[in-house]
PDB file of N, CA and C in Angstrom:
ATOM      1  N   UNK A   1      42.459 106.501  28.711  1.00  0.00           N
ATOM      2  CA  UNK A   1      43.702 106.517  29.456  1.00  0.00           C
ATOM      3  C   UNK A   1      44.810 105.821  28.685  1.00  0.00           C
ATOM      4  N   UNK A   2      44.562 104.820  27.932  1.00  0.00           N
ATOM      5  CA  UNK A   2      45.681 104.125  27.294  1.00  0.00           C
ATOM      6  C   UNK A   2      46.729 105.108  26.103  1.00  0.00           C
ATOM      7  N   UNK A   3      46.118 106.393  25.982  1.00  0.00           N
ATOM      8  CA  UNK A   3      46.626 107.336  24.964  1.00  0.00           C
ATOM      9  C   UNK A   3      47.417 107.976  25.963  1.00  0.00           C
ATOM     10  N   UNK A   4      47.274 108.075  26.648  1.00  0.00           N
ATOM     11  CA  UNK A   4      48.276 108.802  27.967  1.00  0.00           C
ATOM     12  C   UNK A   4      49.119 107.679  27.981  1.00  0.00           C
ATOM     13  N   UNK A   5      49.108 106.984  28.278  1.00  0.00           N
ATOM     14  CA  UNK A   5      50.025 105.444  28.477  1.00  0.00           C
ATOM     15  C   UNK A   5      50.476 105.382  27.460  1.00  0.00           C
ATOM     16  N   UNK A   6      50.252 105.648  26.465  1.00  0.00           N
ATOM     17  CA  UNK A   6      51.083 105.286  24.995  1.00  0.00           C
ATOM     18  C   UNK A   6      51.725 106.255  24.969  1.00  0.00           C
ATOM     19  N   UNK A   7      51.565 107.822  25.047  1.00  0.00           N
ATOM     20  CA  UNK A   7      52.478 109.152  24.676  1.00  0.00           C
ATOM     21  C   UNK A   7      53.355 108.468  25.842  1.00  0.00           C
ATOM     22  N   UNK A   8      53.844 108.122  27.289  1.00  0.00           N
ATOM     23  CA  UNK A   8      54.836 108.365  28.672  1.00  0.00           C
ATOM     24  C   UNK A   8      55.417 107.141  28.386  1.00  0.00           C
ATOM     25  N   UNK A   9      54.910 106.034  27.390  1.00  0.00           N
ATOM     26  CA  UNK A   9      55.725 104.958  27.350  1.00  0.00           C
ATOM     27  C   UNK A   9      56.689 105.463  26.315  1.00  0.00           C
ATOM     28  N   UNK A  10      56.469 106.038  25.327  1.00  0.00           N
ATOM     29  CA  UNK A  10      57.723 106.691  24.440  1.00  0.00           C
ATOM     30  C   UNK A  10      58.361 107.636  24.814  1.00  0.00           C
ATOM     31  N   UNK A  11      58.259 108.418  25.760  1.00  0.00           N
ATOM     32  CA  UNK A  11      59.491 109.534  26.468  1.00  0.00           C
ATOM     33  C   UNK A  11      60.349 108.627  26.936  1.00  0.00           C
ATOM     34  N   UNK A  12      61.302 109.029  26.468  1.00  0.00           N
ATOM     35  CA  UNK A  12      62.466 108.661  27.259  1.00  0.00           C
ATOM     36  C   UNK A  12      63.293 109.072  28.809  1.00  0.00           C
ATOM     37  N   UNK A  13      63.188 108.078  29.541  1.00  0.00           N
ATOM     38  CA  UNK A  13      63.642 109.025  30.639  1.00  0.00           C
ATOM     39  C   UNK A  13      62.343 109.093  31.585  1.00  0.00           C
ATOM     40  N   UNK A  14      61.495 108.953  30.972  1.00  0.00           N
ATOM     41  CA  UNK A  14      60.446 109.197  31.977  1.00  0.00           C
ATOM     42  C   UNK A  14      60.091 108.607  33.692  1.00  0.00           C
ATOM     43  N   UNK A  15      60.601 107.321  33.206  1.00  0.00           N
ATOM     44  CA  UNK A  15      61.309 106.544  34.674  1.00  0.00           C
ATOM     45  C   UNK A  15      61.976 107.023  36.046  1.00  0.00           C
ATOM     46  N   UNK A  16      62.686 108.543  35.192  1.00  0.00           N
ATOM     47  CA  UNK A  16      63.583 109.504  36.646  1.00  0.00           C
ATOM     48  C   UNK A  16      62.344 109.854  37.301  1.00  0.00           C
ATOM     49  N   UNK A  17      61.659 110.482  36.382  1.00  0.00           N
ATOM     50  CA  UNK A  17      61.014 111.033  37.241  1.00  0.00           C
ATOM     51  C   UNK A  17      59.569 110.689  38.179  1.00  0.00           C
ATOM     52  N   UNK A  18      59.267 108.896  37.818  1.00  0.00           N
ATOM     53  CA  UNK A  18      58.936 108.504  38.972  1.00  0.00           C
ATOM     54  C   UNK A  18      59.726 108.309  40.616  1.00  0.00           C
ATOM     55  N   UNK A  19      61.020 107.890  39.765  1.00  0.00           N
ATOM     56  CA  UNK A  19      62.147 107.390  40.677  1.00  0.00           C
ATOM     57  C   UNK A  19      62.149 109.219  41.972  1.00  0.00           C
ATOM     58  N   UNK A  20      62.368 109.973  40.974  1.00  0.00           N
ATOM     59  CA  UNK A  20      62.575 111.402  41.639  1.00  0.00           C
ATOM     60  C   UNK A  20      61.481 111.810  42.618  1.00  0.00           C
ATOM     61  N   UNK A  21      59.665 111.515  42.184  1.00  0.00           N
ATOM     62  CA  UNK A  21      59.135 111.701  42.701  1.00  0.00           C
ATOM     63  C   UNK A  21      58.933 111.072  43.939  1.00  0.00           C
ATOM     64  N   UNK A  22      58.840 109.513  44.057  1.00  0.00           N
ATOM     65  CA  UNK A  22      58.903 108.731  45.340  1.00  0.00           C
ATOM     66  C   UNK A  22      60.107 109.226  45.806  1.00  0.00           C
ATOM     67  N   UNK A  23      61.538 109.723  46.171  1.00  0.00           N
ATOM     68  CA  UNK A  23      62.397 109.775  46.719  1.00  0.00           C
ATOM     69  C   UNK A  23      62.142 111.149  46.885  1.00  0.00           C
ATOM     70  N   UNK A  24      61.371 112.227  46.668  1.00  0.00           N
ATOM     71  CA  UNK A  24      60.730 113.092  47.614  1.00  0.00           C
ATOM     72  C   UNK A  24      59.974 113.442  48.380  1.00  0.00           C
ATOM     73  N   UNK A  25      59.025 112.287  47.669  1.00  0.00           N
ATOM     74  CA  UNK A  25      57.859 112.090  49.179  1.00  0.00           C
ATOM     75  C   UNK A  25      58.785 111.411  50.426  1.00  0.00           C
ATOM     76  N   UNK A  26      59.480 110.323  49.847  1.00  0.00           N
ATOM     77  CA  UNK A  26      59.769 109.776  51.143  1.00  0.00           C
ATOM     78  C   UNK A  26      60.501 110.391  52.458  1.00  0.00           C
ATOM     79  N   UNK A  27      61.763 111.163  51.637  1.00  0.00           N
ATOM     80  CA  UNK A  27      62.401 112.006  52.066  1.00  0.00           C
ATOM     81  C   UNK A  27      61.666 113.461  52.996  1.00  0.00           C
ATOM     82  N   UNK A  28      60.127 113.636  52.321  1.00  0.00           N
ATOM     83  CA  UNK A  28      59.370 114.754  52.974  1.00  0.00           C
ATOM     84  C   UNK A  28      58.878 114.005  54.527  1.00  0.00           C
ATOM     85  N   UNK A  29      58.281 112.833  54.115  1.00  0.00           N
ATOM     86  CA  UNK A  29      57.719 111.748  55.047  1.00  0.00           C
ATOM     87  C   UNK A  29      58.858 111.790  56.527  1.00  0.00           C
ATOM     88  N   UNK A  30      60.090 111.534  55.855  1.00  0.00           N
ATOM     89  CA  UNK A  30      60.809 111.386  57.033  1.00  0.00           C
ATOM     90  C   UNK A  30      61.185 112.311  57.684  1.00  0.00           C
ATOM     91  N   UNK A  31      61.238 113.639  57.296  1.00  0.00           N
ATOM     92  CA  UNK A  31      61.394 115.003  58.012  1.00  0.00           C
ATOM     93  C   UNK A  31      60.353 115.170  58.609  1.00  0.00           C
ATOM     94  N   UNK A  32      58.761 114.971  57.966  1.00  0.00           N
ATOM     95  CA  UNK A  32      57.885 115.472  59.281  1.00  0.00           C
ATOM     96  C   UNK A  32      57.806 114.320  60.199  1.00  0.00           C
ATOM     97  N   UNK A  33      58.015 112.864  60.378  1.00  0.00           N
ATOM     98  CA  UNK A  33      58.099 112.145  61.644  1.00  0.00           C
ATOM     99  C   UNK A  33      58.980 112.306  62.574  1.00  0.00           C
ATOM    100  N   UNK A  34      60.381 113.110  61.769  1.00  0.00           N
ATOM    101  CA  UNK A  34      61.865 113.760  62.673  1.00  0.00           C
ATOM    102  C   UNK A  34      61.606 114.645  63.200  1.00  0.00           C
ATOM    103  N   UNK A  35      60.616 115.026  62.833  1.00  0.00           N
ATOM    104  CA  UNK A  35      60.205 116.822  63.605  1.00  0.00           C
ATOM    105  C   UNK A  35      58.877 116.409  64.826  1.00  0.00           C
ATOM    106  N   UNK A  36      58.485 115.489  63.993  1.00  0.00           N
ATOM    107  CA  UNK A  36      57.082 115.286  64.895  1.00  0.00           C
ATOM    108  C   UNK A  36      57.868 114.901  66.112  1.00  0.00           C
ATOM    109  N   UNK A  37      58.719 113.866  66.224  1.00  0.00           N
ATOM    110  CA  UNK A  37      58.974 112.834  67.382  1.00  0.00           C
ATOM    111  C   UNK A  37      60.286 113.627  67.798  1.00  0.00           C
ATOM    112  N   UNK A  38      60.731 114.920  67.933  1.00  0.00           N
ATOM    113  CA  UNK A  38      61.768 115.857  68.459  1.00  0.00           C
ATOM    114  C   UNK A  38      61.575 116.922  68.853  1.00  0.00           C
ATOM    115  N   UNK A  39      59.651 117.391  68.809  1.00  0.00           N
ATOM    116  CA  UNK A  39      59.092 118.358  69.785  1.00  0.00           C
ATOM    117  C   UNK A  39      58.888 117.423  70.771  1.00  0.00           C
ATOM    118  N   UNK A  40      59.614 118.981  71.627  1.00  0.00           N
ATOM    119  CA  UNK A  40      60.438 118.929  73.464  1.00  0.00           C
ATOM    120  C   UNK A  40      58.498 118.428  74.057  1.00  0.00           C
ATOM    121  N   UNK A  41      58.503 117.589  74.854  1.00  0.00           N
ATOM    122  CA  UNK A  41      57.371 117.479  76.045  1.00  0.00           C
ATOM    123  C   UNK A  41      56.765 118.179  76.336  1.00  0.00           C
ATOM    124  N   UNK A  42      57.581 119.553  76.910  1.00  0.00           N
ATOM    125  CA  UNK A  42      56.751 120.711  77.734  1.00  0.00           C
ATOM    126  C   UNK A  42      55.845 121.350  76.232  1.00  0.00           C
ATOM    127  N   UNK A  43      56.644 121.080  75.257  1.00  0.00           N
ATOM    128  CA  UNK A  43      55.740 122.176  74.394  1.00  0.00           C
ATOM    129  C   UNK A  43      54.478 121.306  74.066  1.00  0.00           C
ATOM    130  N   UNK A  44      54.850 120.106  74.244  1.00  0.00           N
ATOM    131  CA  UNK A  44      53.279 118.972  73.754  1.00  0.00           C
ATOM    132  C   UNK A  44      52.337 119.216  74.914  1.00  0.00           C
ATOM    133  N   UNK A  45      52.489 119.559  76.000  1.00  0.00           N
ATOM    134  CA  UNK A  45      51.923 120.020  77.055  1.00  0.00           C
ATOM    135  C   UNK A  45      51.379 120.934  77.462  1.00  0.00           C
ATOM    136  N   UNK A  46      51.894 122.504  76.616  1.00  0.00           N
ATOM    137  CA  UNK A  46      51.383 123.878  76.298  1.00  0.00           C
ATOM    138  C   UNK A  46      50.328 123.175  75.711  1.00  0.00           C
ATOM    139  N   UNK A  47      50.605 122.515  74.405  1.00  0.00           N
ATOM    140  CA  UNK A  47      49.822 122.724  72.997  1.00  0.00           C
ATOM    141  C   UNK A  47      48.097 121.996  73.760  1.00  0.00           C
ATOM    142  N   UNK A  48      48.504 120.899  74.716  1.00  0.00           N
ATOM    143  CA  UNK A  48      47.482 120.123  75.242  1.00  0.00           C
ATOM    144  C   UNK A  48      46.531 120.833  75.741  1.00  0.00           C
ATOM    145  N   UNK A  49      47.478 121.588  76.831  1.00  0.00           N
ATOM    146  CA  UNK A  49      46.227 122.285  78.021  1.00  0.00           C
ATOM    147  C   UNK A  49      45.708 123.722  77.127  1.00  0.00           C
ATOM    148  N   UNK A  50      46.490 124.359  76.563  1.00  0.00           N
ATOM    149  CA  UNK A  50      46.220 125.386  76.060  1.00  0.00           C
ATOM    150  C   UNK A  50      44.640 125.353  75.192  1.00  0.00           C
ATOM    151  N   UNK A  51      44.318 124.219  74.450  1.00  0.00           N
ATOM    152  CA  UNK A  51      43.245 124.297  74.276  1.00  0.00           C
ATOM    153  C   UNK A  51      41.588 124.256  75.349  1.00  0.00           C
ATOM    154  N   UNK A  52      42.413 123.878  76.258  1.00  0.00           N
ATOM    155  CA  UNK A  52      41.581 123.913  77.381  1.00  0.00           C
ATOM    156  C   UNK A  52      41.407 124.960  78.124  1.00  0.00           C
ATOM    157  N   UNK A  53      42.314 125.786  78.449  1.00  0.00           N
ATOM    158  CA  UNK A  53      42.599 126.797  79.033  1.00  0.00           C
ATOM    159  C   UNK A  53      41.850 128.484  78.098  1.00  0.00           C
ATOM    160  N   UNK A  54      41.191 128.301  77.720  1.00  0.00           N
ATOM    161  CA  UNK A  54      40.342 129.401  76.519  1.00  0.00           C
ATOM    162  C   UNK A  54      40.287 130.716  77.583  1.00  0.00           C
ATOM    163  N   UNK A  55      40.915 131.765  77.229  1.00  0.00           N
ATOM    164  CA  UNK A  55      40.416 132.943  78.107  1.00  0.00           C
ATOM    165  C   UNK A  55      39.196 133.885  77.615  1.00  0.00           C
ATOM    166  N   UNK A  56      38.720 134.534  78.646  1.00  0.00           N
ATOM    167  CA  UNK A  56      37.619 134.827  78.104  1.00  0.00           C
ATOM    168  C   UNK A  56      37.526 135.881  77.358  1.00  0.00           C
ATOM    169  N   UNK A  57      38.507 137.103  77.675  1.00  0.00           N
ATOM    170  CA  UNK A  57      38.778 137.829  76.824  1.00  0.00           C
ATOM    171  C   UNK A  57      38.801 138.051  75.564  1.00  0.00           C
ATOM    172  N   UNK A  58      39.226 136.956  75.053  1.00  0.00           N
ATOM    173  CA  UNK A  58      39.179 136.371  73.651  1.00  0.00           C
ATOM    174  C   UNK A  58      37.642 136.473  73.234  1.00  0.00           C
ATOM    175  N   UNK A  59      37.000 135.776  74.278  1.00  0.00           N
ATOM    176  CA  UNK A  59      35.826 135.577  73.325  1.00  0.00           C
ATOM    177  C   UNK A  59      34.976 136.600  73.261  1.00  0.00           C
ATOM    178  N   UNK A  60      35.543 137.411  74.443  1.00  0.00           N
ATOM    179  CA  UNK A  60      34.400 139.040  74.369  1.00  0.00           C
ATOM    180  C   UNK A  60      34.845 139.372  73.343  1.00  0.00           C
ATOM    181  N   UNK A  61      36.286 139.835  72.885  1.00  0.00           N
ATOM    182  CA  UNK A  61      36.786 140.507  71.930  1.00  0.00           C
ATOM    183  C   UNK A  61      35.407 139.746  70.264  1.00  0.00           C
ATOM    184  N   UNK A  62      35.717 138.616  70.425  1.00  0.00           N
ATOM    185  CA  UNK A  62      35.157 138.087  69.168  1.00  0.00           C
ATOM    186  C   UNK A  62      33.268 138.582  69.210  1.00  0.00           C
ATOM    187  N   UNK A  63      32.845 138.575  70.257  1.00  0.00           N
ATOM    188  CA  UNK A  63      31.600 138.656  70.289  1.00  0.00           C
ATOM    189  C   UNK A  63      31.139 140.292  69.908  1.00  0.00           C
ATOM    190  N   UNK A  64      31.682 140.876  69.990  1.00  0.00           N
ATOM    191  CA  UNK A  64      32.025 142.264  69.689  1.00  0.00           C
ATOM    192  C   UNK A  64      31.330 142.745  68.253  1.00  0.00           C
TER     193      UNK A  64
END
């Protein structure tokens, strides 16, 4: 590993693109907690029961 470490310590510049990479995760990070915590109630409530609610149809179709 130190030959890898020796070629990225002589690029120049190479620094952006840690800098670039953390400031896109973070930036990704904060869009899916903005999205997570701004789905409406009722739809967290579909998504809940709906797994409960299994019709049977479905499963004839699959058994098929």
């Amino acid at each position: 590993m130190s030959f890898v470490g020796d070629v990225l310590k002589n690029v120049e510049g190479i620094q952006y693109f840690y800098i670039v990479g953390l400031l896109i995760f973070i930036i990704l990070f904060i869009i899916v907690i903005y999205r997570t915590v701004k789905i409406p109630k009722k739809d967290l409530e579909q998504y809940k029961t709906s797994i409960l609610d299994h019709d049977d149809s479905e499963s004839k179709e699959i058994n098929k």
